[in-house]
PDB file of N, CA and C in Angstrom:
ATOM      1  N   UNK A   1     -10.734  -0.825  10.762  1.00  0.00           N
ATOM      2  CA  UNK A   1      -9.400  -0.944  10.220  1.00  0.00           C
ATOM      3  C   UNK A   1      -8.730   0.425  10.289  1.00  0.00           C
ATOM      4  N   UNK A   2      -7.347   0.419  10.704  1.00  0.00           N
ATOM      5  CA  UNK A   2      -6.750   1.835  10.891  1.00  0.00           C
ATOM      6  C   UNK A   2      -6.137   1.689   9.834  1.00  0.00           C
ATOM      7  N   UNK A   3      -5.801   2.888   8.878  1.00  0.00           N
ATOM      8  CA  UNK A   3      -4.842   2.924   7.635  1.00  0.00           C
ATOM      9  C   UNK A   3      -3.768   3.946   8.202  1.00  0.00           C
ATOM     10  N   UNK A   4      -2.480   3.802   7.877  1.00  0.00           N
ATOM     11  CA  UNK A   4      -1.223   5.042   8.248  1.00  0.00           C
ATOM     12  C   UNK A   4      -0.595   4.899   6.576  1.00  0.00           C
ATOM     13  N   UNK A   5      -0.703   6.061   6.586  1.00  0.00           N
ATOM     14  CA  UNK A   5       0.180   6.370   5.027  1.00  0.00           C
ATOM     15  C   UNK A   5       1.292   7.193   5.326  1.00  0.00           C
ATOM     16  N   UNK A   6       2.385   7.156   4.718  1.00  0.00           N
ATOM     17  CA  UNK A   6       3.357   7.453   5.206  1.00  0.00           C
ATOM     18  C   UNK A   6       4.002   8.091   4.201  1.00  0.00           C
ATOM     19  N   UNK A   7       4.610   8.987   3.487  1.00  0.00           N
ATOM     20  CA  UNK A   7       5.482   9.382   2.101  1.00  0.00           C
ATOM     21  C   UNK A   7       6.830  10.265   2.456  1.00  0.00           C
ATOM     22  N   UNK A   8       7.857   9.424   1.323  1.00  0.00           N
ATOM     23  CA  UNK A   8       9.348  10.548   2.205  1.00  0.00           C
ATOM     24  C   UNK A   8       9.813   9.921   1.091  1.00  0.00           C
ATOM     25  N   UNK A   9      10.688  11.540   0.315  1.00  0.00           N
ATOM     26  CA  UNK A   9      10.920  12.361  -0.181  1.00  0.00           C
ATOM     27  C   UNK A   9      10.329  12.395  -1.950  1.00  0.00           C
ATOM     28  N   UNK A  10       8.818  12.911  -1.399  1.00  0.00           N
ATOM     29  CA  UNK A  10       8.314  13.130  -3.078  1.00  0.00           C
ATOM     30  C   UNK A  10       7.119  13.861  -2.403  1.00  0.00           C
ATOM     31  N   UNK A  11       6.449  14.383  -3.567  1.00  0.00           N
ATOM     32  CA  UNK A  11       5.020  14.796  -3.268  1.00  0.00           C
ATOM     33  C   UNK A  11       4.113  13.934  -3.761  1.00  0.00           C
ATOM     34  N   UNK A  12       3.256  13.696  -2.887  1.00  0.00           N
ATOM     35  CA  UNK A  12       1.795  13.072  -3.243  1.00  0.00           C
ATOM     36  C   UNK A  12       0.899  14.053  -3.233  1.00  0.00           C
ATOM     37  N   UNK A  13      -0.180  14.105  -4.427  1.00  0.00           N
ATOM     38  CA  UNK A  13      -1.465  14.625  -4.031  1.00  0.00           C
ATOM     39  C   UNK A  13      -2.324  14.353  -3.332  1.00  0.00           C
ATOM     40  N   UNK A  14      -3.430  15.420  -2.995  1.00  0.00           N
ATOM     41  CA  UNK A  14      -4.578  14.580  -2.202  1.00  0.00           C
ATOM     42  C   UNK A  14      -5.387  13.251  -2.791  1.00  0.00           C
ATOM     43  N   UNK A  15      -5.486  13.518  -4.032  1.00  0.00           N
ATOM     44  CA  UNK A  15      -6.288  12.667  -4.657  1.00  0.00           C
ATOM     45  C   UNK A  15      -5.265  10.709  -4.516  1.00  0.00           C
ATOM     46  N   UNK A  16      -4.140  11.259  -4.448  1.00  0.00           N
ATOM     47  CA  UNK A  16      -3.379   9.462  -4.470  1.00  0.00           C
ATOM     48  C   UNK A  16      -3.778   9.254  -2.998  1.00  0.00           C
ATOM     49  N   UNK A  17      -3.658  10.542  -1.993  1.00  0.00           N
ATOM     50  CA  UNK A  17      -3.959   9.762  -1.124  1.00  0.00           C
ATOM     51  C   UNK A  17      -5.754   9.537  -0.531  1.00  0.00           C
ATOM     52  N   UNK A  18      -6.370   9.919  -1.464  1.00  0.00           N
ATOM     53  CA  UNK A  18      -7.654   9.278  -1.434  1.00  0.00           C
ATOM     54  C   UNK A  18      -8.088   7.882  -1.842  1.00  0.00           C
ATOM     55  N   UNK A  19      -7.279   7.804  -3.102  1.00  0.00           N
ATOM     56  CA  UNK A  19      -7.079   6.595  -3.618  1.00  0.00           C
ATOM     57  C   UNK A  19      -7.041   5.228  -2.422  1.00  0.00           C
ATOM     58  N   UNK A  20      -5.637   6.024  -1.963  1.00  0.00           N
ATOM     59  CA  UNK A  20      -5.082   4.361  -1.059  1.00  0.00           C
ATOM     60  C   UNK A  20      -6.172   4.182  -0.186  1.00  0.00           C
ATOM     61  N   UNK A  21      -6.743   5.012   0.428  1.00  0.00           N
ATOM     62  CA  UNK A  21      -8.008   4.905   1.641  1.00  0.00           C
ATOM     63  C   UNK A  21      -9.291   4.395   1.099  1.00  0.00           C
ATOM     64  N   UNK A  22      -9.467   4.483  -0.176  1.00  0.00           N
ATOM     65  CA  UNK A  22     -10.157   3.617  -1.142  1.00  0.00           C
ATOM     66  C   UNK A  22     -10.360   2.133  -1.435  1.00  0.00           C
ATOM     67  N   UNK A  23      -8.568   2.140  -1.901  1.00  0.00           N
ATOM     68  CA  UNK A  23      -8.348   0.992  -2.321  1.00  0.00           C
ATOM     69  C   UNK A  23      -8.345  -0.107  -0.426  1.00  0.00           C
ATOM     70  N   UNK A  24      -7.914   0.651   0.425  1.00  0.00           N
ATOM     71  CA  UNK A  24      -8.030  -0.170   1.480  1.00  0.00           C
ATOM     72  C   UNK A  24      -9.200  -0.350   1.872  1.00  0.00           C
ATOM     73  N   UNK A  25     -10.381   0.511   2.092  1.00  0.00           N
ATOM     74  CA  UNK A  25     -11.611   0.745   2.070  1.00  0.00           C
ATOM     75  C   UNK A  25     -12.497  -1.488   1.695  1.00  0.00           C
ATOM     76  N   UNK A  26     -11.974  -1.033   0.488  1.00  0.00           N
ATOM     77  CA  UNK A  26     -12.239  -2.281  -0.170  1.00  0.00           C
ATOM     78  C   UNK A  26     -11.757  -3.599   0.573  1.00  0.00           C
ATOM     79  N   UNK A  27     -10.395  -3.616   0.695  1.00  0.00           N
ATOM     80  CA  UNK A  27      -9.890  -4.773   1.640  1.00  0.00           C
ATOM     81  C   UNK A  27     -10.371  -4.950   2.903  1.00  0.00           C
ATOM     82  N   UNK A  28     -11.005  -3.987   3.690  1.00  0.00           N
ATOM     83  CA  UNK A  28     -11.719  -3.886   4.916  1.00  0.00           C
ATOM     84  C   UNK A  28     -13.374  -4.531   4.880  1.00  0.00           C
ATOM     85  N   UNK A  29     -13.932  -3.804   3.567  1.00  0.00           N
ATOM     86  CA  UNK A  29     -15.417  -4.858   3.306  1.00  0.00           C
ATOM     87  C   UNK A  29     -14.923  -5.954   2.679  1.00  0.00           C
ATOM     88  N   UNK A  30     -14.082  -6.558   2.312  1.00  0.00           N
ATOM     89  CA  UNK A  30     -13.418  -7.881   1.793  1.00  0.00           C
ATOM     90  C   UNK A  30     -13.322  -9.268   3.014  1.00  0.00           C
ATOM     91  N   UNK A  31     -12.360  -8.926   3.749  1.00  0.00           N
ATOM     92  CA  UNK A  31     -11.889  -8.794   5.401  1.00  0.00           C
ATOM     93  C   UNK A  31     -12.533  -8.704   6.425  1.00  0.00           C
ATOM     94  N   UNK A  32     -13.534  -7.970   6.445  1.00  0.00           N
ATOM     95  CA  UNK A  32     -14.661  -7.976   7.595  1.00  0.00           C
ATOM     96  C   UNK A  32     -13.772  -6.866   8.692  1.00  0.00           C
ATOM     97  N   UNK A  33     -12.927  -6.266   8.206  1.00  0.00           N
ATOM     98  CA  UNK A  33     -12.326  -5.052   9.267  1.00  0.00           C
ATOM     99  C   UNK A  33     -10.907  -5.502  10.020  1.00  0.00           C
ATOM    100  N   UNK A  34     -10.905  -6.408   9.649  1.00  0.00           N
ATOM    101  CA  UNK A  34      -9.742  -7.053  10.285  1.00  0.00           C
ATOM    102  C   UNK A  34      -8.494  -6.953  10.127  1.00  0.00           C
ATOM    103  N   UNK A  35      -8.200  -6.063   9.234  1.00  0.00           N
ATOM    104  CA  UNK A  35      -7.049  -5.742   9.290  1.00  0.00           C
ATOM    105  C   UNK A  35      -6.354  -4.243   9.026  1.00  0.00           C
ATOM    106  N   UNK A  36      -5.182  -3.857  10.025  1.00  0.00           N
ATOM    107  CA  UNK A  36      -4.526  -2.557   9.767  1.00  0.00           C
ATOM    108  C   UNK A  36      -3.631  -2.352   8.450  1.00  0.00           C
ATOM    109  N   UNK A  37      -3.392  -1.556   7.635  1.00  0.00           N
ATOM    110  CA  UNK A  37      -2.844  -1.323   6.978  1.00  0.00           C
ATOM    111  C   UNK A  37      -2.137   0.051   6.435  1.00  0.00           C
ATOM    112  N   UNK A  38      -0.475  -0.398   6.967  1.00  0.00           N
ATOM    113  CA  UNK A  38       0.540   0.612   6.873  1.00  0.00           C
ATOM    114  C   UNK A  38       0.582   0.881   5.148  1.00  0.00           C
ATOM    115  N   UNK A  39       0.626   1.968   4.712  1.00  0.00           N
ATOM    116  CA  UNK A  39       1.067   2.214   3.475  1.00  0.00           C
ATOM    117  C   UNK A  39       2.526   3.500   3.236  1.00  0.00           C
ATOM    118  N   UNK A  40       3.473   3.040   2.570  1.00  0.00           N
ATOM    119  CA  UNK A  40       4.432   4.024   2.412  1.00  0.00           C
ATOM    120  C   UNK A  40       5.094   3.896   1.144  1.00  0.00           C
ATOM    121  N   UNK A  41       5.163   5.407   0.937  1.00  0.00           N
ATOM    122  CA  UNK A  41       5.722   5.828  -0.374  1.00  0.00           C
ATOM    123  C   UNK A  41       6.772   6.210  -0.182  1.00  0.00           C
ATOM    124  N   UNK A  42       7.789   6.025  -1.595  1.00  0.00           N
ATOM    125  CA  UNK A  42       8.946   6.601  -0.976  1.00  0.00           C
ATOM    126  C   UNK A  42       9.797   6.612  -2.328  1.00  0.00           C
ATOM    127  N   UNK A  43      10.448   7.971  -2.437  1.00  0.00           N
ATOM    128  CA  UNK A  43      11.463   8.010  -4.482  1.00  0.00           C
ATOM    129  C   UNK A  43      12.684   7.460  -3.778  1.00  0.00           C
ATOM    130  N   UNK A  44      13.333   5.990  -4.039  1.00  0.00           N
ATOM    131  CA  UNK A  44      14.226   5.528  -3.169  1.00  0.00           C
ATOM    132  C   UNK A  44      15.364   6.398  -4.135  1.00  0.00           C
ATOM    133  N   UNK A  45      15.866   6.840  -5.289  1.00  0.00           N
ATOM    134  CA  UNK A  45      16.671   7.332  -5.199  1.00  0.00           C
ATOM    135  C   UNK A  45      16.682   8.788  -5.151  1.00  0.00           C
ATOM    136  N   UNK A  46      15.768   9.523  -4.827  1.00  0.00           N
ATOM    137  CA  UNK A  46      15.803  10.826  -4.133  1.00  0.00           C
ATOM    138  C   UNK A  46      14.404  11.651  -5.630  1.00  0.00           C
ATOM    139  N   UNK A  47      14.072  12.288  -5.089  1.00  0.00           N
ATOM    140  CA  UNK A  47      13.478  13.397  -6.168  1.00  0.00           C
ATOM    141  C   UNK A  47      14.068  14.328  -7.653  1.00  0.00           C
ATOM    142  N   UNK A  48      15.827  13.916  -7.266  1.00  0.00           N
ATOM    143  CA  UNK A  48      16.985  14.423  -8.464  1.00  0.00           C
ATOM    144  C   UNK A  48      17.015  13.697  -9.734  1.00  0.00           C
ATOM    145  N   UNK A  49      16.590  12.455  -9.627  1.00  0.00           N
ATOM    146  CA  UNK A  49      16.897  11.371 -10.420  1.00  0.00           C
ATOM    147  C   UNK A  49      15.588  10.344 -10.888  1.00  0.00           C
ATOM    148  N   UNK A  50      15.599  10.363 -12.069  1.00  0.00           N
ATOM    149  CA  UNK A  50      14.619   9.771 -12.815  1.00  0.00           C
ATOM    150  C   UNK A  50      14.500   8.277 -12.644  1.00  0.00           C
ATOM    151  N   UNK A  51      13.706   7.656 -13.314  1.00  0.00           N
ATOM    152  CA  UNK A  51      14.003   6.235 -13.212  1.00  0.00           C
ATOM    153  C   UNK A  51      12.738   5.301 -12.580  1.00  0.00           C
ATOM    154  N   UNK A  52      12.723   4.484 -12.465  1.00  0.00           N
ATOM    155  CA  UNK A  52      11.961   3.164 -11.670  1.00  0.00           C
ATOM    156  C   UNK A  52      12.211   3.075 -10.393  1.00  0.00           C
ATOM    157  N   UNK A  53      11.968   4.309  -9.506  1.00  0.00           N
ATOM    158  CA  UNK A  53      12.283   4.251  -8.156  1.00  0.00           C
ATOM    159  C   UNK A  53      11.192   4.645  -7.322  1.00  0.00           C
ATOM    160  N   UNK A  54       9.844   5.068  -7.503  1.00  0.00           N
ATOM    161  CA  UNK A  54       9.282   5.175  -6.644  1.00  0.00           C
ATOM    162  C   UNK A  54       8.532   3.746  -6.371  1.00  0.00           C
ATOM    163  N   UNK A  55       8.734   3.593  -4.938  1.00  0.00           N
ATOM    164  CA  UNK A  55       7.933   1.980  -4.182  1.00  0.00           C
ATOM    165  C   UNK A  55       7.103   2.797  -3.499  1.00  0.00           C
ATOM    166  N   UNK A  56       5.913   1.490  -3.390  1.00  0.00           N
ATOM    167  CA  UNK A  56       5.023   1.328  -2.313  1.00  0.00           C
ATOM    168  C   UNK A  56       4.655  -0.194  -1.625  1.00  0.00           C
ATOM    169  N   UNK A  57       5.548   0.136  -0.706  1.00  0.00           N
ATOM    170  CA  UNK A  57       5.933  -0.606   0.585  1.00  0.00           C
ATOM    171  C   UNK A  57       4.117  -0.742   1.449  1.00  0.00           C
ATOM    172  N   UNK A  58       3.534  -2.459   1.614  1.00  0.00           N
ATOM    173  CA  UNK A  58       2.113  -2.425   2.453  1.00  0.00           C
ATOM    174  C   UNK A  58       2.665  -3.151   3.300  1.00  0.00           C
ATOM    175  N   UNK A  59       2.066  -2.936   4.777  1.00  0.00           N
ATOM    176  CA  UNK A  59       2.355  -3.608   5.933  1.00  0.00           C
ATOM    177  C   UNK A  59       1.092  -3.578   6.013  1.00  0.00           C
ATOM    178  N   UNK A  60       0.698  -5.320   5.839  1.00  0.00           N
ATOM    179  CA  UNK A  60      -0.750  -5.590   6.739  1.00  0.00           C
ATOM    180  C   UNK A  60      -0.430  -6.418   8.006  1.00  0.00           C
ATOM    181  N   UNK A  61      -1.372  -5.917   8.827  1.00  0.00           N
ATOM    182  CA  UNK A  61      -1.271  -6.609  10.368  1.00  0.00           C
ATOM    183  C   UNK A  61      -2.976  -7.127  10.906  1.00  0.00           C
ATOM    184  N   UNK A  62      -2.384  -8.233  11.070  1.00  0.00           N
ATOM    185  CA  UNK A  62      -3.800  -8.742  12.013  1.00  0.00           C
ATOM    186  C   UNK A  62      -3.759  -9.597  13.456  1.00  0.00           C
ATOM    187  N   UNK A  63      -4.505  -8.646  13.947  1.00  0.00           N
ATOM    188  CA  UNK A  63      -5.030  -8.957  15.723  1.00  0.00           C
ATOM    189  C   UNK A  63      -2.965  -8.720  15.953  1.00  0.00           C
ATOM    190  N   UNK A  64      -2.425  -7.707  15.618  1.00  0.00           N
ATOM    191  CA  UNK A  64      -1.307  -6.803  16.379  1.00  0.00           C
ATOM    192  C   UNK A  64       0.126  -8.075  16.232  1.00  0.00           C
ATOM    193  N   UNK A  65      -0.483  -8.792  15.014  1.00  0.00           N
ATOM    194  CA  UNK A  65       1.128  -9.458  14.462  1.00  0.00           C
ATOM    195  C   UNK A  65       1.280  -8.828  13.051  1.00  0.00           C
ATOM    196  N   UNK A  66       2.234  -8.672  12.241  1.00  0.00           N
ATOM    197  CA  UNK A  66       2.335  -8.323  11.052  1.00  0.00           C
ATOM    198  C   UNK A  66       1.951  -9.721   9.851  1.00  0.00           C
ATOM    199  N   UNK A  67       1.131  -9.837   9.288  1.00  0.00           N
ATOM    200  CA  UNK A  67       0.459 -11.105   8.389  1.00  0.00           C
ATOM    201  C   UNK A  67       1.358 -10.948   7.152  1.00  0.00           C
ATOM    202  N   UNK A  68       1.799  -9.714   6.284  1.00  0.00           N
ATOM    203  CA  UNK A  68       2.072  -9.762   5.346  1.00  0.00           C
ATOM    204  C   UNK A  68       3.066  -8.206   5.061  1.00  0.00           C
ATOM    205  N   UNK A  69       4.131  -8.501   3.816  1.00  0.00           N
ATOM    206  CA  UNK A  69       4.605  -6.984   3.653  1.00  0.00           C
ATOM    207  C   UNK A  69       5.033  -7.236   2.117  1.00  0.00           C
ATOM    208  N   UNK A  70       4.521  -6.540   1.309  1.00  0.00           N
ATOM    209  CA  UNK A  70       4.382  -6.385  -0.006  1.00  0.00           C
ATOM    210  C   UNK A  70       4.789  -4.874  -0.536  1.00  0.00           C
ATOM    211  N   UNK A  71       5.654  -5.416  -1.391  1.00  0.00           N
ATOM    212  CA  UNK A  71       6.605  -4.568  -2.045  1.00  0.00           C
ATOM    213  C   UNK A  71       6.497  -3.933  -3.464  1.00  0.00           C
ATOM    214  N   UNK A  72       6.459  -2.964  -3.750  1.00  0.00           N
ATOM    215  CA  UNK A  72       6.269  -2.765  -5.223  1.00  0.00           C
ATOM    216  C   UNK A  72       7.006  -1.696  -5.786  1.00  0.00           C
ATOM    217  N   UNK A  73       7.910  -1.920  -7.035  1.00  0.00           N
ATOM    218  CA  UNK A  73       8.661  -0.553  -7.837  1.00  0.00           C
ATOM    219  C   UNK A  73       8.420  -0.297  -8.992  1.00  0.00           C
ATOM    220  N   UNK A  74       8.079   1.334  -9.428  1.00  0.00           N
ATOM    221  CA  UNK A  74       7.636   1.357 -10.363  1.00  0.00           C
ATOM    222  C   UNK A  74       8.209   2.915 -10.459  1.00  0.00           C
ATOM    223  N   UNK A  75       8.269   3.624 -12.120  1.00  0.00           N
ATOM    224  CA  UNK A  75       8.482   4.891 -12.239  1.00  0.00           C
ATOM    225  C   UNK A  75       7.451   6.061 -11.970  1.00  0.00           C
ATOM    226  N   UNK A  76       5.953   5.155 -11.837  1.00  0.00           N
ATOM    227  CA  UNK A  76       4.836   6.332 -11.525  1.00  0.00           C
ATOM    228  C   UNK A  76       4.271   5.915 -10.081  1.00  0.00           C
ATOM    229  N   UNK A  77       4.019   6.498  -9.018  1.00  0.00           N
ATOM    230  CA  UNK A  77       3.791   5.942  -7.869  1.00  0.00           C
ATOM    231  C   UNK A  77       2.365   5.080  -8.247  1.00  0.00           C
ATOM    232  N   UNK A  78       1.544   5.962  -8.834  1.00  0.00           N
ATOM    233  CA  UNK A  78       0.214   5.202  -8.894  1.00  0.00           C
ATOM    234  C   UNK A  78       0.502   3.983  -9.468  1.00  0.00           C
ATOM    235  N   UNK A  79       1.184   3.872 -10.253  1.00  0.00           N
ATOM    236  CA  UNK A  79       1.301   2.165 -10.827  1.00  0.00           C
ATOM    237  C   UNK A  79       1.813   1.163  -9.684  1.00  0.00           C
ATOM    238  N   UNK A  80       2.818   2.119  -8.794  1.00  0.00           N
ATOM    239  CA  UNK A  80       3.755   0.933  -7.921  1.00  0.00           C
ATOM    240  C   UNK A  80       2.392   0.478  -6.988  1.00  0.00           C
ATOM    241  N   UNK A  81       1.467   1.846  -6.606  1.00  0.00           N
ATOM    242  CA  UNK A  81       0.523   1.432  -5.558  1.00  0.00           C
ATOM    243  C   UNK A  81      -0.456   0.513  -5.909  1.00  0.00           C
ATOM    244  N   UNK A  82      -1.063   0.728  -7.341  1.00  0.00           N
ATOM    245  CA  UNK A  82      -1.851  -0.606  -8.257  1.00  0.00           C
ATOM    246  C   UNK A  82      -1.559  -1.785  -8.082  1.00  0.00           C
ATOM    247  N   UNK A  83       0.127  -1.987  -8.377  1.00  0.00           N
ATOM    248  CA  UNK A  83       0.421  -3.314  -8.107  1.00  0.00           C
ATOM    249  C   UNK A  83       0.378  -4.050  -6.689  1.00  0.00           C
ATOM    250  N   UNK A  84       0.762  -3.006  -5.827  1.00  0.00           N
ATOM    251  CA  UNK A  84       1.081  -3.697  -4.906  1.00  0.00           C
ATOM    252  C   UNK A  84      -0.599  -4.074  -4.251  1.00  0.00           C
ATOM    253  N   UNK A  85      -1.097  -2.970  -4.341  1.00  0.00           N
ATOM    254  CA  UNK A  85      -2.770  -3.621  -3.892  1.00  0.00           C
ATOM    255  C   UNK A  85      -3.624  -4.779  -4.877  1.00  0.00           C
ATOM    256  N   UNK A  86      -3.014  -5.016  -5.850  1.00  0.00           N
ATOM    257  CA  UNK A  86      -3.237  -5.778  -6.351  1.00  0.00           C
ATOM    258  C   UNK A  86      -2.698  -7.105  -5.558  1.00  0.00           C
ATOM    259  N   UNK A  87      -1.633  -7.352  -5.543  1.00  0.00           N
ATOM    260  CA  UNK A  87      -0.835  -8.612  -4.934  1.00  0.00           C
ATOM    261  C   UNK A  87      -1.694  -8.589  -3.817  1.00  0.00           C
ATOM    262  N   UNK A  88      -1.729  -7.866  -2.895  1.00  0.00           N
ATOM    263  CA  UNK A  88      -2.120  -8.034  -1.904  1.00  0.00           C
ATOM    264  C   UNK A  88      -3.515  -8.338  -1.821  1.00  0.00           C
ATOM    265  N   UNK A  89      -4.459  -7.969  -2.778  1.00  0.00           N
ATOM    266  CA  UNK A  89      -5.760  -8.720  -3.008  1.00  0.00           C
ATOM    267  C   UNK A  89      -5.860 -10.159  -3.105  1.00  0.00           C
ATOM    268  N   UNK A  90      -4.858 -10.803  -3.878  1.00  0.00           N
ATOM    269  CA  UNK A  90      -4.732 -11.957  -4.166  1.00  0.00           C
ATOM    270  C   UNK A  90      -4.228 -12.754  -2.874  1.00  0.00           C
ATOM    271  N   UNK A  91      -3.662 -11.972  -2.372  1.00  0.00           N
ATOM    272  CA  UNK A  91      -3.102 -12.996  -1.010  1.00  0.00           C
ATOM    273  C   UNK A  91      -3.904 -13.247  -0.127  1.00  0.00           C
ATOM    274  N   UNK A  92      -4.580 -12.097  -0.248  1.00  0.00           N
ATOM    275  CA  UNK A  92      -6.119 -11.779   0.778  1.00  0.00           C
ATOM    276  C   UNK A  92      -6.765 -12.948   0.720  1.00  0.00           C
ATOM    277  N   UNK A  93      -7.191 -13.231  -1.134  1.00  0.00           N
ATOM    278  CA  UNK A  93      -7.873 -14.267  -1.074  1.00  0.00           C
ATOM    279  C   UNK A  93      -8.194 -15.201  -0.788  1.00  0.00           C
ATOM    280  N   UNK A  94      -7.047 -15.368  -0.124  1.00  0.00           N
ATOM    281  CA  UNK A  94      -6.165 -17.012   0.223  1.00  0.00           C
ATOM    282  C   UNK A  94      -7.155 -16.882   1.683  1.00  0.00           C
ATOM    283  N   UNK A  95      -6.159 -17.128   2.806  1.00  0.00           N
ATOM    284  CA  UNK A  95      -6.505 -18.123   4.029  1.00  0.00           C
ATOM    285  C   UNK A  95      -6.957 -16.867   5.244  1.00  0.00           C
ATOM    286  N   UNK A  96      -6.228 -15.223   5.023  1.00  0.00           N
ATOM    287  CA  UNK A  96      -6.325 -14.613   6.342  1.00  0.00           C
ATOM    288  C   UNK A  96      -7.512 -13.299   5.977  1.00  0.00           C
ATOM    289  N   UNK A  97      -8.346 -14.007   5.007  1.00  0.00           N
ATOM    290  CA  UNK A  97      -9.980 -13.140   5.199  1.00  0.00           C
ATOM    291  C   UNK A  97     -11.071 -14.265   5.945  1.00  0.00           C
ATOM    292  N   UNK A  98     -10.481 -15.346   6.183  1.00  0.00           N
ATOM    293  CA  UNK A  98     -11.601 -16.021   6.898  1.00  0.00           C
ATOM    294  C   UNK A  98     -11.427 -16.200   8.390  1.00  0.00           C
TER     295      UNK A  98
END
């Protein structure tokens, strides 16, 4: 499974982005490897301004179609990224890990 993480305009630490390679880590022994997964962060209203704006945007793709794109907003990135790997566990569960 290839992971691309992507972040624009905030700082991430190393450690969040250990996390996501983690948390995908998991979906890959879940999955059997089968799937790529885009991850991107992003403070949609800029780094000036407070608020419930940082998302984390997942693009999963399998065998080079896009399967799924899951969205998440939240004021702490780690929470937006929780959720959204969360959802996306659950969808997993469903029909495109077999």
């Amino acid at each position: 499974m290839n992971v691309q993480v992507c972040i624009r305009h905030m700082a991430v630490s190393h450690g969040l982005r250990q996390l996501v390679h983690e948390m995908c880590d998991e979906v890959q022994f879940r999955c059997h490897g089968k799937q790529n997964i885009d991850v991107k962060f992003e403070d949609v209203n800029s780094p000036y301004r407070t608020g419930s704006d940082k998302c984390c945007y997942l693009r999963v793709w399998e065998k080079e179609r896009l399967a799924m794109v899951i969205y998440d907003l939240d004021g702490d990135p780690v929470c937006s990224m929780d959720q959204a790997f969360c959802h996306m566990n659950k969808t997993l569960s469903g029909d495109l890990c077999e």
